[in-house]
Protein backbone atom coordinates (compact mmCIF):
# COMPACT_ATOMS: atom_id res chain seq x y z
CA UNK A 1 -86.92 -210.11 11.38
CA UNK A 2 -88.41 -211.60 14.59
CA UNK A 3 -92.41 -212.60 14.86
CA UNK A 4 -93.12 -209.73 16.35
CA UNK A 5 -92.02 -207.83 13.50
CA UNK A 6 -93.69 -209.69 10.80
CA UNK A 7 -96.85 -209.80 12.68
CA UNK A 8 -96.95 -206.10 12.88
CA UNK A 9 -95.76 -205.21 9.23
CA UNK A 10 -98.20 -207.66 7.73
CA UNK A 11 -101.01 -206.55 10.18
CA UNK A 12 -101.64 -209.66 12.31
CA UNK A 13 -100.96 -211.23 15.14
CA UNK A 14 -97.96 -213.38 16.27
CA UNK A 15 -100.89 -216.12 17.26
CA UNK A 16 -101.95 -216.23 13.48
CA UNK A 17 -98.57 -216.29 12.18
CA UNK A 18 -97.47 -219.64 14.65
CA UNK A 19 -100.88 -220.78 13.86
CA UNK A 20 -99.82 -220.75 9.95
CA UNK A 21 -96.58 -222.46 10.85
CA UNK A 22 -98.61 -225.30 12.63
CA UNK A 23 -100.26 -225.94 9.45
CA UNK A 24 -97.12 -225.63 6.86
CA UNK A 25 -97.84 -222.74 5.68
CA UNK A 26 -94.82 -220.39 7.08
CA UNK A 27 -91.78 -222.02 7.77
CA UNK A 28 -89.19 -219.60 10.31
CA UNK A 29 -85.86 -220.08 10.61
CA UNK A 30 -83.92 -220.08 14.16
CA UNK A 31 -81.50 -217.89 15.43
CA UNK A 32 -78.97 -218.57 17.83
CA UNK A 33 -80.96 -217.73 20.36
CA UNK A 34 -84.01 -220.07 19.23
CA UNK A 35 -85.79 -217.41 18.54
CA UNK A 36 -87.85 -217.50 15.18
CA UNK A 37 -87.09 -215.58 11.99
CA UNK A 38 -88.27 -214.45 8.85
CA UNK A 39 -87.77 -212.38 5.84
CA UNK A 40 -89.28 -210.22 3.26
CA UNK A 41 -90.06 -213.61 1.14
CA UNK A 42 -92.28 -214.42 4.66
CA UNK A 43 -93.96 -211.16 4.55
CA UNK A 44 -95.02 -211.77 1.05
CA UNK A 45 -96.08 -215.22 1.70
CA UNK A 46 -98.61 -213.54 4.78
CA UNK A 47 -100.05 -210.91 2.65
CA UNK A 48 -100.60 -213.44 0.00
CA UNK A 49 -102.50 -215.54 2.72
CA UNK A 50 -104.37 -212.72 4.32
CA UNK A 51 -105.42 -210.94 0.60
CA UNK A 52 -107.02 -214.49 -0.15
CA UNK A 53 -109.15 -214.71 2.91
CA UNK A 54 -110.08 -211.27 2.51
CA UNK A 55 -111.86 -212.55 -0.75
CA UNK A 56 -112.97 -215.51 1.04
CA UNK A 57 -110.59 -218.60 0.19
CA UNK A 58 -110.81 -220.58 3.30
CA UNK A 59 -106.83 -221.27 4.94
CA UNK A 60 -106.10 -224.51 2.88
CA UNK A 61 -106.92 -222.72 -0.50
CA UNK A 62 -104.25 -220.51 0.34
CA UNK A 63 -101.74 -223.48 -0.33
CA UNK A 64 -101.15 -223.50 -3.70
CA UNK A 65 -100.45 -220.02 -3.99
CA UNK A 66 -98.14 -219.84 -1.01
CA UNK A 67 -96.19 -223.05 -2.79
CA UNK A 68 -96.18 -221.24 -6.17
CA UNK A 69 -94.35 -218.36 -4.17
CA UNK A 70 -91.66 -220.83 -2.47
CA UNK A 71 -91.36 -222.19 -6.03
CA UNK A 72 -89.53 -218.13 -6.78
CA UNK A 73 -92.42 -217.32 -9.33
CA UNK A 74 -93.20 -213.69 -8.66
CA UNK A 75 -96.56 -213.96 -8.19
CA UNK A 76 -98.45 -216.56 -5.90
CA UNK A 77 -101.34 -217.11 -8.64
CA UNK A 78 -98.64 -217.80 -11.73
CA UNK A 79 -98.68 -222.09 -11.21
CA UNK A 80 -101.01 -224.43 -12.63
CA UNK A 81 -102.12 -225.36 -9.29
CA UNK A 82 -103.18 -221.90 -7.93
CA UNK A 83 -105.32 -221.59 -11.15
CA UNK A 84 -107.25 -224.36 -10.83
CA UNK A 85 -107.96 -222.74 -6.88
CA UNK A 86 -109.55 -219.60 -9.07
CA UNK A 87 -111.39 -221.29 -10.97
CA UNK A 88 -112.53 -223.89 -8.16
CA UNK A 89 -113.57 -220.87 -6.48
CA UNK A 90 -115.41 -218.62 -9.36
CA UNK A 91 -117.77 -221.98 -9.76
CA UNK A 92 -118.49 -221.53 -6.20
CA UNK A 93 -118.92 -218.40 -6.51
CA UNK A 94 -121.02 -218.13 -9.81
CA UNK A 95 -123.39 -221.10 -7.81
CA UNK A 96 -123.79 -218.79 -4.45
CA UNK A 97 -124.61 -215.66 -6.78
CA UNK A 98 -127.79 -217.84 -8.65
CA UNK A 99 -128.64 -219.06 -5.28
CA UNK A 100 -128.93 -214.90 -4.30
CA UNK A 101 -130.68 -214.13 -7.12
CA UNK A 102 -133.40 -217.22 -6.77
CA UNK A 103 -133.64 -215.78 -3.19
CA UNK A 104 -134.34 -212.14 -4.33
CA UNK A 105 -136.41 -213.29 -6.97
CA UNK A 106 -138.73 -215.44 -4.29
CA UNK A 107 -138.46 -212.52 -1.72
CA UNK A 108 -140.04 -209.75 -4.61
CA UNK A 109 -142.28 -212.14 -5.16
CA UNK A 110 -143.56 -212.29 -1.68
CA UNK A 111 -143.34 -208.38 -1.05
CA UNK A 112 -145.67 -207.74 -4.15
CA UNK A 113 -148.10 -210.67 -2.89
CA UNK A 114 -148.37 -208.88 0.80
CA UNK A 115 -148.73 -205.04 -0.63
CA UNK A 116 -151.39 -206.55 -3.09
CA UNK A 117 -153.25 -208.28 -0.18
CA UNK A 118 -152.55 -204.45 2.30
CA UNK A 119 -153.81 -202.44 -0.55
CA UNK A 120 -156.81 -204.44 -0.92
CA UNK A 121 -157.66 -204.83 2.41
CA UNK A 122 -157.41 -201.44 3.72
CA UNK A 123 -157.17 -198.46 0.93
CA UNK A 124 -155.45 -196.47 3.07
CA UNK A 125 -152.84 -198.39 4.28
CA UNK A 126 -152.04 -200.29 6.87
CA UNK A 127 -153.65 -199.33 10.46
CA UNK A 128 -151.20 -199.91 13.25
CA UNK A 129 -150.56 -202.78 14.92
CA UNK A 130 -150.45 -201.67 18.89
CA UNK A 131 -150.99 -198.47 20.70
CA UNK A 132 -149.26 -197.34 23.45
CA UNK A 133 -151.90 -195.99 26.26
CA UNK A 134 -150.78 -193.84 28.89
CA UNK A 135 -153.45 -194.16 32.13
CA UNK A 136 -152.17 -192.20 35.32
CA UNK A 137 -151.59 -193.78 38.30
CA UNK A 138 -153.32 -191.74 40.72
């Protein structure tokens, strides 16, 4: 199939997929012509690519896995190499999920401390904090 082919069967753009060749990620072959081609094996590679970044591996991650799929094992995550990317990213995932939780922790914190101080100050609640005035112009 030509680019514009794969681009629209694996839902991107032609851009994206010369943009992966740049970087080594999809290699095309050339028809007579010189114009680019691909096959099914290439549309696997780009949906292996594009369901990575949709869980957040950054382009070079994707490397490993594309290589373990060029290496004809069925799946992109079945080589050593493309485990060690899971598990790479699950610590940095684990770390950004305590940083959350110290965050929500600290921010509950600081919501009790302020409804404490309102409730204290003014049994009734809160009064507002502007009016709007109307005067005529007359």
């Amino acid at each position: 199939m030509r680019i514009g082919e794969l681009a629209e069967r694996a839902g991107t753009t032609t851009r994206t997929l010369r943009y992966y060749e740049s970087r080594g990620l999809l290699h095309a072959g050339r028809a007579k012509n010189g114009y680019r081609t691909y096959d099914e094996g290439d549309l696997r590679l780009i949906q292996q690519i594009r369901t990575l970044q949709d869980f957040g591996f950054d382009l070079e991650e994707t490397r490993p896995f594309v290589d373990c799929l060029r290496a004809g094992h069925p799946a992109g995550d079945a080589c050593p190499a493309s485990l060690a990317v899971y598990r790479r990213k699950l610590g940095e995932l684990d770390a950004l999920i305590g940083q959350l939780q110290s965050v929500r922790t600290e921010v509950g914190v600081q919501l009790a401390r302020a409804e404490l101080e309102v409730s204290a100050e003014l049994p009734g609640g809160p009064e507002p904090r502007c009016e709007l005035t109307w005067e005529d112009e007359g």
